[in-house]
C-alpha atoms as a PDB file:
ATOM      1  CA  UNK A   1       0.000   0.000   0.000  1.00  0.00           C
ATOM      2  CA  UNK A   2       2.685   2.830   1.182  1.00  0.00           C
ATOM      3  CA  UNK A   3       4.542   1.612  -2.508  1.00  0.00           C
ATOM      4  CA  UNK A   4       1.586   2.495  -4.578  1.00  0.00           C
ATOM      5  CA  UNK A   5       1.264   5.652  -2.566  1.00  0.00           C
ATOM      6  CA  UNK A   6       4.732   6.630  -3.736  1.00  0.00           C
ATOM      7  CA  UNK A   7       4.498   5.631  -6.831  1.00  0.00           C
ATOM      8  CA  UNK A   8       1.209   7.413  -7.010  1.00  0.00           C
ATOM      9  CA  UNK A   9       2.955  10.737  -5.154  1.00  0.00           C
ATOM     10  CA  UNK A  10       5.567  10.769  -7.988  1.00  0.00           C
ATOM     11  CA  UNK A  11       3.834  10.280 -11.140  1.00  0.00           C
ATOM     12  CA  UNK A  12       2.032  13.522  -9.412  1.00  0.00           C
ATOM     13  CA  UNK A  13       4.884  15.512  -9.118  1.00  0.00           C
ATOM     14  CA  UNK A  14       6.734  14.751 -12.292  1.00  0.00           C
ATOM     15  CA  UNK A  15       3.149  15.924 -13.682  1.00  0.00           C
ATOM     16  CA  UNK A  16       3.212  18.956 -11.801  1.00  0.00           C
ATOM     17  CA  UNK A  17       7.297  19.736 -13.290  1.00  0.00           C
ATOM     18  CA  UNK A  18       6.426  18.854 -17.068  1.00  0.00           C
ATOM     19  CA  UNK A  19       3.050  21.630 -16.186  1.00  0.00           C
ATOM     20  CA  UNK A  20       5.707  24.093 -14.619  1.00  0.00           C
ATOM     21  CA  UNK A  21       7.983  23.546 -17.125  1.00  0.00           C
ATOM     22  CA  UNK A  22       5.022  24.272 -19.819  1.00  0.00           C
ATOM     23  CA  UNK A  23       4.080  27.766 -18.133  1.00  0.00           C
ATOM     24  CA  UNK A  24       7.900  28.849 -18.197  1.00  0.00           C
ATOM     25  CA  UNK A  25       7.835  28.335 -22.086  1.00  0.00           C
ATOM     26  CA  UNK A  26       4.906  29.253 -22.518  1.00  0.00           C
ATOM     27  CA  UNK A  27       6.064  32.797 -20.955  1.00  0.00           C
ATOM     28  CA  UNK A  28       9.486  32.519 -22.528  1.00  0.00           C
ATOM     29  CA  UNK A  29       7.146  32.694 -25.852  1.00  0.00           C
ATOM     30  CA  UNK A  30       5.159  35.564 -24.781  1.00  0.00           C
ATOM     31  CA  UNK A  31       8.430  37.511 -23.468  1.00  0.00           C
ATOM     32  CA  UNK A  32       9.857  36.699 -27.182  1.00  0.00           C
ATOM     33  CA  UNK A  33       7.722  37.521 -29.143  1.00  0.00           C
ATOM     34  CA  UNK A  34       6.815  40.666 -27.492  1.00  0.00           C
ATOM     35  CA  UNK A  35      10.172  41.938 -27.771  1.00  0.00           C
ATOM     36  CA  UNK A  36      10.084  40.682 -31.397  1.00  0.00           C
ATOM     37  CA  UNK A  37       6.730  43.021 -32.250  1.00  0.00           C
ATOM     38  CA  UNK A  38       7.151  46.284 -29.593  1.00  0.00           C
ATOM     39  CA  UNK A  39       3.789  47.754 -29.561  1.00  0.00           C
ATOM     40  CA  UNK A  40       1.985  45.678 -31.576  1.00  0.00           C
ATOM     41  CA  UNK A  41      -1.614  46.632 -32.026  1.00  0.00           C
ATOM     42  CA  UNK A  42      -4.573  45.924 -33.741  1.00  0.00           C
ATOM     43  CA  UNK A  43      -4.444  46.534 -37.644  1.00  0.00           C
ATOM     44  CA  UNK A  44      -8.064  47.443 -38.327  1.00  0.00           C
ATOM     45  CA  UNK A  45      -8.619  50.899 -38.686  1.00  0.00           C
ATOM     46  CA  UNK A  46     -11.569  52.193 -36.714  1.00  0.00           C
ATOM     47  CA  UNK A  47     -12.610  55.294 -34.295  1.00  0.00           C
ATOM     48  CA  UNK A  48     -15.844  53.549 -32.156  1.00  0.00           C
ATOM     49  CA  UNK A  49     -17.303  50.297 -31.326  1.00  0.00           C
ATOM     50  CA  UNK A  50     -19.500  50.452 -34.291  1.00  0.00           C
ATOM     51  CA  UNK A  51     -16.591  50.883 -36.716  1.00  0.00           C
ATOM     52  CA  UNK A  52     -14.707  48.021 -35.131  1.00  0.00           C
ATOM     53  CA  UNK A  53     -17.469  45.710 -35.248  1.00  0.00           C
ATOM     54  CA  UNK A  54     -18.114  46.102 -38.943  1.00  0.00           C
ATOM     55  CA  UNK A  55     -14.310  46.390 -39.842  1.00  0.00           C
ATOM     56  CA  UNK A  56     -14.180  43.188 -37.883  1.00  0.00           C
ATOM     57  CA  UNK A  57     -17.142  41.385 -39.792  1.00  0.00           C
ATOM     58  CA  UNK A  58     -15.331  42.434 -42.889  1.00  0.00           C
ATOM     59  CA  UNK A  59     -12.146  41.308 -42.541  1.00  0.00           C
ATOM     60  CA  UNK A  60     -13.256  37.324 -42.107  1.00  0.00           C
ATOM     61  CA  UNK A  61     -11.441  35.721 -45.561  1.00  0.00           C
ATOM     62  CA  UNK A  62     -10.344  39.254 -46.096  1.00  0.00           C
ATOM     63  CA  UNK A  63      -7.228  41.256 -45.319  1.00  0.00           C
ATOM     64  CA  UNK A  64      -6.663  43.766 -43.058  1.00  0.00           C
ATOM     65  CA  UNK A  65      -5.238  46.257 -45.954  1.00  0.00           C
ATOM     66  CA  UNK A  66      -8.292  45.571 -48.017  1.00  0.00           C
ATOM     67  CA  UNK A  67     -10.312  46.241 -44.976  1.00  0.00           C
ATOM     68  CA  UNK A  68      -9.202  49.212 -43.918  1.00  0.00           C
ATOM     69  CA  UNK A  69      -9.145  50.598 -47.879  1.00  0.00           C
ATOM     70  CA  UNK A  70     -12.611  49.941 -47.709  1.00  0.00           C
ATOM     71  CA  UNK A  71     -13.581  51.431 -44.266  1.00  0.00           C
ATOM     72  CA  UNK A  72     -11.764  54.482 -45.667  1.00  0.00           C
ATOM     73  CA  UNK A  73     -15.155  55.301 -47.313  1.00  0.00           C
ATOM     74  CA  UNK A  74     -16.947  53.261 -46.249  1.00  0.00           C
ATOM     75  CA  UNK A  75     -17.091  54.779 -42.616  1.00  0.00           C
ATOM     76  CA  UNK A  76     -17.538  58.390 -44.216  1.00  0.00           C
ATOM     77  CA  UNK A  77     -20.873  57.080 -45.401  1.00  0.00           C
ATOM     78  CA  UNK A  78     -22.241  55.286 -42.628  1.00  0.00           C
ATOM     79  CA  UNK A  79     -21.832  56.591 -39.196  1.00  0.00           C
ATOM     80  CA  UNK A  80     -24.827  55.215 -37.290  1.00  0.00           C
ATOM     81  CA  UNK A  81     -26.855  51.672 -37.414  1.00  0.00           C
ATOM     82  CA  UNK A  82     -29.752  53.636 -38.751  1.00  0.00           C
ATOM     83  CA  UNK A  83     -27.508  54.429 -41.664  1.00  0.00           C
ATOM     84  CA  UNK A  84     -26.899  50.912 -42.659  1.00  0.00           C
ATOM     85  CA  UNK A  85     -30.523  50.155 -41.811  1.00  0.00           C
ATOM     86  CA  UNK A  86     -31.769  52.941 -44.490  1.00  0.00           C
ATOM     87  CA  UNK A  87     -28.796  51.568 -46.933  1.00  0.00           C
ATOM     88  CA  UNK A  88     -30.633  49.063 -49.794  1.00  0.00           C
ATOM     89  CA  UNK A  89     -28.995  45.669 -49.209  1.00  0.00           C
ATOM     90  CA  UNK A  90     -27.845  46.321 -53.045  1.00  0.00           C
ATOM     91  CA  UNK A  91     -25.801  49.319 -52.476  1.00  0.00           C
ATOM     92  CA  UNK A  92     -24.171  47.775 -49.345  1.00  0.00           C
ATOM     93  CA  UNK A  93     -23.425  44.791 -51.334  1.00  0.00           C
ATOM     94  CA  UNK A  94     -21.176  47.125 -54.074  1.00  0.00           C
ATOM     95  CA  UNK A  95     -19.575  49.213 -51.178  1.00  0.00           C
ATOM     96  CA  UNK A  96     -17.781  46.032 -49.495  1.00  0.00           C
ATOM     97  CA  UNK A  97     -17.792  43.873 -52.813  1.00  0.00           C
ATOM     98  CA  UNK A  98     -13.719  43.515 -52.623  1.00  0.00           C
ATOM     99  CA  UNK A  99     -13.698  42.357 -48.938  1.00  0.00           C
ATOM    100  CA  UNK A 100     -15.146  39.014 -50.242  1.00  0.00           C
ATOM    101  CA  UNK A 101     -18.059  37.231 -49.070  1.00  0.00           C
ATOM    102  CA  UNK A 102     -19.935  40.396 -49.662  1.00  0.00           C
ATOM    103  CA  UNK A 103     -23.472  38.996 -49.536  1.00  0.00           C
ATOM    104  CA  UNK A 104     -23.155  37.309 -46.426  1.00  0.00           C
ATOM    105  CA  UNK A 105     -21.463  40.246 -44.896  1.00  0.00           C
ATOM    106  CA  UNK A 106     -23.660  42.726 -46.488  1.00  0.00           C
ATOM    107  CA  UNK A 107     -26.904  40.418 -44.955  1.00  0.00           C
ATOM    108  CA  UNK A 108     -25.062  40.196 -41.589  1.00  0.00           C
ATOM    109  CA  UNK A 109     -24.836  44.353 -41.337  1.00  0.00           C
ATOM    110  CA  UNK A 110     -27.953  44.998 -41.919  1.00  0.00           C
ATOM    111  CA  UNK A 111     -29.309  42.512 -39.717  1.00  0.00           C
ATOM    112  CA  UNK A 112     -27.436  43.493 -37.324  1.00  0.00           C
ATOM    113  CA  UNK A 113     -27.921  47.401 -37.141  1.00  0.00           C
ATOM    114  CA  UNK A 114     -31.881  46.632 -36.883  1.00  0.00           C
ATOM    115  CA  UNK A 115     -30.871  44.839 -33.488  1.00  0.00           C
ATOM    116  CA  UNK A 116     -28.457  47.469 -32.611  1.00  0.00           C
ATOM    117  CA  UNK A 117     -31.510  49.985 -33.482  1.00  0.00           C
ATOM    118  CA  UNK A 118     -34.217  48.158 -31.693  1.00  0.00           C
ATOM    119  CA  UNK A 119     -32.569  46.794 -28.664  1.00  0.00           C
ATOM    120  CA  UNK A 120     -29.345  48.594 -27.831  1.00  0.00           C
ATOM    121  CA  UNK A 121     -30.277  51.971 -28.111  1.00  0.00           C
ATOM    122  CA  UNK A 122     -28.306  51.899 -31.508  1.00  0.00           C
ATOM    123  CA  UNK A 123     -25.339  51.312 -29.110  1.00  0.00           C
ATOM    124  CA  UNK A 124     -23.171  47.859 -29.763  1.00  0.00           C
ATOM    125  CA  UNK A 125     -23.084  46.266 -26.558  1.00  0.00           C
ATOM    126  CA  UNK A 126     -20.135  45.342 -24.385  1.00  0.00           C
ATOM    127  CA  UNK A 127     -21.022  42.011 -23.011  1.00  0.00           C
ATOM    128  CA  UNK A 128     -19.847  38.844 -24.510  1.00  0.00           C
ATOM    129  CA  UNK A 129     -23.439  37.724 -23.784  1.00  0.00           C
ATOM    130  CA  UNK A 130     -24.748  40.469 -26.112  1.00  0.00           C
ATOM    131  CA  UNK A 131     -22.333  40.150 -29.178  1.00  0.00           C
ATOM    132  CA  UNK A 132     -22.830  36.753 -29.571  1.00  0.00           C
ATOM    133  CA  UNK A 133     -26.888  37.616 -30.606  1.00  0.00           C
ATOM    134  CA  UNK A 134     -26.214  39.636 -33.339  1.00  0.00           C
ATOM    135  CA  UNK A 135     -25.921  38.090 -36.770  1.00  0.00           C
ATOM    136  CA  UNK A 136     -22.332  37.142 -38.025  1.00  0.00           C
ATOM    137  CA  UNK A 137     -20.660  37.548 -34.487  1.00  0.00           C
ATOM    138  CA  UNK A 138     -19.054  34.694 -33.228  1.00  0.00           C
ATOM    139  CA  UNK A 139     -16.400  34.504 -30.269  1.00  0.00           C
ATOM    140  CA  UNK A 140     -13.207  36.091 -32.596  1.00  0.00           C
ATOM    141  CA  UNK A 141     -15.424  39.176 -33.397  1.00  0.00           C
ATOM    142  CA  UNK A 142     -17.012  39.643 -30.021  1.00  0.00           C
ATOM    143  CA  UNK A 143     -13.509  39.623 -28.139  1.00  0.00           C
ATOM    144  CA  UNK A 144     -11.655  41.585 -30.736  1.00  0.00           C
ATOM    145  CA  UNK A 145     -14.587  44.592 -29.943  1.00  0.00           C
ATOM    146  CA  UNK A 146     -14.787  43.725 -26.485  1.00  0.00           C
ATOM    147  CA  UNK A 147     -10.958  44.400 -26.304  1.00  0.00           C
ATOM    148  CA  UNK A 148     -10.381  47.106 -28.987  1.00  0.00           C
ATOM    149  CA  UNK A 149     -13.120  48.918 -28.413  1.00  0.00           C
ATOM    150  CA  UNK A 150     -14.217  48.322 -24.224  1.00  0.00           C
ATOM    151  CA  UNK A 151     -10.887  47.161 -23.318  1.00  0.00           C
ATOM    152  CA  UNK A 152     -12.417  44.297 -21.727  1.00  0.00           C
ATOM    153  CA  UNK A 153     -10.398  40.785 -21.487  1.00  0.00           C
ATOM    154  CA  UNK A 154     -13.270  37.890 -21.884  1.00  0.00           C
ATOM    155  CA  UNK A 155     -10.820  35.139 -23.945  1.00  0.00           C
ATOM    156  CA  UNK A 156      -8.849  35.020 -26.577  1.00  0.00           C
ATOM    157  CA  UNK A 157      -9.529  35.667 -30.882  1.00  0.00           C
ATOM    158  CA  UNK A 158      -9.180  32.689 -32.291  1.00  0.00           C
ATOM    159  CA  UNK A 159      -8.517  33.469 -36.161  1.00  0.00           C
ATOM    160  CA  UNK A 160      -6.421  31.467 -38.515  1.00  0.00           C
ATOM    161  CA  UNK A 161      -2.814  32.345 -37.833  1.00  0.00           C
ATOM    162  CA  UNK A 162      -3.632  32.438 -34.051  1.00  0.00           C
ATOM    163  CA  UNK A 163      -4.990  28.316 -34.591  1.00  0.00           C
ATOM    164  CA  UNK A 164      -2.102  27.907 -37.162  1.00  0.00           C
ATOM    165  CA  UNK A 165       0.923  29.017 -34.851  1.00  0.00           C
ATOM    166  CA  UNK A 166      -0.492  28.053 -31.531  1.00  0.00           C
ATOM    167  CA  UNK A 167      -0.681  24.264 -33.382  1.00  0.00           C
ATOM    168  CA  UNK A 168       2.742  24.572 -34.256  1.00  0.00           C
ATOM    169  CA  UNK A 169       4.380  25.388 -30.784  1.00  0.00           C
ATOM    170  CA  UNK A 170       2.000  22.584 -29.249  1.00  0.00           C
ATOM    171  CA  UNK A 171      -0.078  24.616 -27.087  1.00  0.00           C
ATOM    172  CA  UNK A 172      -2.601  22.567 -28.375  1.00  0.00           C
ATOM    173  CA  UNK A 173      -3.863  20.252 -30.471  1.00  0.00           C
ATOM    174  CA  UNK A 174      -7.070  21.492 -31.474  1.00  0.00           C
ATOM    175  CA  UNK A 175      -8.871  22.762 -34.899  1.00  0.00           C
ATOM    176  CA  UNK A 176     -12.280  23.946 -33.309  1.00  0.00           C
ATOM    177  CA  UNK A 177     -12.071  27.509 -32.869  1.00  0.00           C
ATOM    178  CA  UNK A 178     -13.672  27.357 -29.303  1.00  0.00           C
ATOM    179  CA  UNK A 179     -11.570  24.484 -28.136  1.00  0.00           C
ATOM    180  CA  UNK A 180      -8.791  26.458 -29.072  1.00  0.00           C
ATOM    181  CA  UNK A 181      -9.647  29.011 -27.019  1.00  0.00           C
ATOM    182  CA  UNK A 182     -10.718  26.972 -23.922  1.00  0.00           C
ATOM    183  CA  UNK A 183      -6.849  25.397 -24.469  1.00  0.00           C
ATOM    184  CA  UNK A 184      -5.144  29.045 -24.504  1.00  0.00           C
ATOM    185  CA  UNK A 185      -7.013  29.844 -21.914  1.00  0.00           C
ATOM    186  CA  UNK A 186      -5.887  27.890 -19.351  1.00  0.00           C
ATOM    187  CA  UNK A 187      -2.191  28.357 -19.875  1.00  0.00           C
ATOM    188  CA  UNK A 188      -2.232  31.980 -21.044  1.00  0.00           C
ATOM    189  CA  UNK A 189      -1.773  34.370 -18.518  1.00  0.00           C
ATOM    190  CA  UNK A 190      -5.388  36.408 -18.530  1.00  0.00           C
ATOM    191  CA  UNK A 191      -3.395  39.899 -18.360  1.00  0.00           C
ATOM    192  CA  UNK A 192      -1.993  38.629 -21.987  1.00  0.00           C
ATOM    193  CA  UNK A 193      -4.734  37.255 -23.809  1.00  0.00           C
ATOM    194  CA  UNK A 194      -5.816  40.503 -25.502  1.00  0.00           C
ATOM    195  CA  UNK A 195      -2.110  40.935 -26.519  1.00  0.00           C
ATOM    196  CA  UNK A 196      -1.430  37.297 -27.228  1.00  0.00           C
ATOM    197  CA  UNK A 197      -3.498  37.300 -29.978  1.00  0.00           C
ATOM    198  CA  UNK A 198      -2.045  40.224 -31.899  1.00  0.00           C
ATOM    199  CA  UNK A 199       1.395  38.693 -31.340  1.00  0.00           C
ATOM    200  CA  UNK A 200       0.663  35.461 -32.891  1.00  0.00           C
ATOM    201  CA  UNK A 201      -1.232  37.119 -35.671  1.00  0.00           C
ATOM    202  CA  UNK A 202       1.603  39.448 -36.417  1.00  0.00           C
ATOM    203  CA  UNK A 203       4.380  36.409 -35.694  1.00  0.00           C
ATOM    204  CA  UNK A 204       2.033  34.419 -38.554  1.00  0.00           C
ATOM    205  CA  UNK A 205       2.224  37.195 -41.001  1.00  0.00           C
ATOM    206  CA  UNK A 206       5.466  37.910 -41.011  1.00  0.00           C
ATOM    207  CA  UNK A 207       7.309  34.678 -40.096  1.00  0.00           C
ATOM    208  CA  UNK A 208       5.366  31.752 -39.843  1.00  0.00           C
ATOM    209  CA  UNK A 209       3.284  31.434 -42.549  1.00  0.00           C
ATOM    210  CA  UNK A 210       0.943  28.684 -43.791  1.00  0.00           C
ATOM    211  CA  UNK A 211       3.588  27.079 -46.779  1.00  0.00           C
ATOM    212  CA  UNK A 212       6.718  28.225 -45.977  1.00  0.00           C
ATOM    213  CA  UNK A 213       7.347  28.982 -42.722  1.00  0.00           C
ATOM    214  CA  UNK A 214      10.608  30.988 -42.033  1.00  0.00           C
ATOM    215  CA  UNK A 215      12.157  28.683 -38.860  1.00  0.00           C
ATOM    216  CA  UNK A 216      15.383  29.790 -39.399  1.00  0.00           C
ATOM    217  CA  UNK A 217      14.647  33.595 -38.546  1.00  0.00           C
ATOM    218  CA  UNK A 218      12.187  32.448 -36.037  1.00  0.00           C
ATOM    219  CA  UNK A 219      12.918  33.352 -32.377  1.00  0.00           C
ATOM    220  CA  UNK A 220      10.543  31.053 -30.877  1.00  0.00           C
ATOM    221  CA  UNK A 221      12.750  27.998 -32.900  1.00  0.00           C
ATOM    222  CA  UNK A 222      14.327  26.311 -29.606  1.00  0.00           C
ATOM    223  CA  UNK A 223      10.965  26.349 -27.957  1.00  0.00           C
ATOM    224  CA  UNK A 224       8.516  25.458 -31.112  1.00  0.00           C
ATOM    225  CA  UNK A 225       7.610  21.490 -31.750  1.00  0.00           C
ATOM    226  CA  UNK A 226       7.664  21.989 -35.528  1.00  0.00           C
ATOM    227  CA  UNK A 227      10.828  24.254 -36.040  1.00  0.00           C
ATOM    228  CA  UNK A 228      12.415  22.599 -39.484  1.00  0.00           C
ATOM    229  CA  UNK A 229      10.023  20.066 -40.176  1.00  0.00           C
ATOM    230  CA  UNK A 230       8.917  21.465 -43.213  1.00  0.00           C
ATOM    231  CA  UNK A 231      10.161  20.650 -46.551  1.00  0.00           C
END
């Protein structure tokens, strides 16, 4: 009995140095990368919550350049929900045509500002609870606004580079979006999870990219699981 114990007592703390080992690299990361990207911020260009949520919408399969080209105007013309409300679903349609998707996205905004209209006061709200009822706003959107534009920490944005690098360093193993989070979550500390995001998309970008990822200029290449595996 006091052998099993024992053995039971050190598979426990061998568990609890491979976790405390995890944490320091997983900091190590965080400390690299933000000395690689000083003052890294969010790329979308936008002056309220309202902007930001639309610029948001329109970047999914878009990219941030195009975005913000489009916002350019497109903000000049539409200030308030009402504004996209009075809009004809056509002429939306042709004013974020090059963002992609444009249908969808045009159908999403205008759905959307009758909520805002009707049940925020034409204000977009600042609960996670209250993003996540408005059409074409899933968890990535509603943090990104919640952060950007509230500068409240709920989780982290979960958009492709974020999945794609996070995979790569083995902070976890998961696809889902969600999951992804949850995983993060837990090992990220909560003071960096609006920043963590921005590092890993900007870290994606610029160095580890989806074909050919640059592992030679990488910092993180000691500490990542899949440094030179690619061909």
């Amino acid at each position: 009995m006091l052998s099993f114990i024992n053995i039971g007592w050190s598979k426990l703390l061998t568990i609890q140095h491979q976790i405390l080992e995890y944490m320091a690299d997983v900091n190590e990361i965080i400390a690299l990368l933000k000395n690689e990207y000083p003052g890294v911020k969010i790329s979308l260009r936008f002056s309220d919550p309202l902007e930001l949520l639309i610029a948001t919408i329109l970047s999914a399969q878009s990219t941030d350049k195009q975005v913000n080209a489009v916002t350019k105007i497109l903000f000049k013309k539409y200030r308030t929900p009402q504004d996209y409300v009075n809009i004809s679903l056509e002429e939306l349609e042709k004013d974020i045509y090059s963002t992609g998707f444009y249908r969808n996205k045009a159908k999403n905004i205008k759905e959307l500002s009758k909520i805002l209209v009707n049940d925020f006061n034409s204000k977009v709200p600042d609960t996670m609870e209250a993003l996540l009822t408005l059409p074409g706003v899933a968890r990535k959107t509603a943090n990104i606004v919640l952060s950007g534009a509230f500068g409240k920490i709920e989780g982290i944005a979960i958009d492709t580079h974020v999945k794609r690098v996070a995979g790569r360093l083995g902070l976890t193993a998961n696809t889902n979006p969600e999951k992804t989070e949850n995983d993060l979550m837990k090992m990220i500390p909560k003071n960096d999870w609006d920043i963590f995001t921005l590092l890993m998309i900007n870290h994606g970008r610029k160095v580890c990219g989806a074909k050919k990822p640059l592992c030679g200029e990488c910092v993180l290449n000691k500490l990542c699981q899949s440094a030179f595996t690619f061909g």
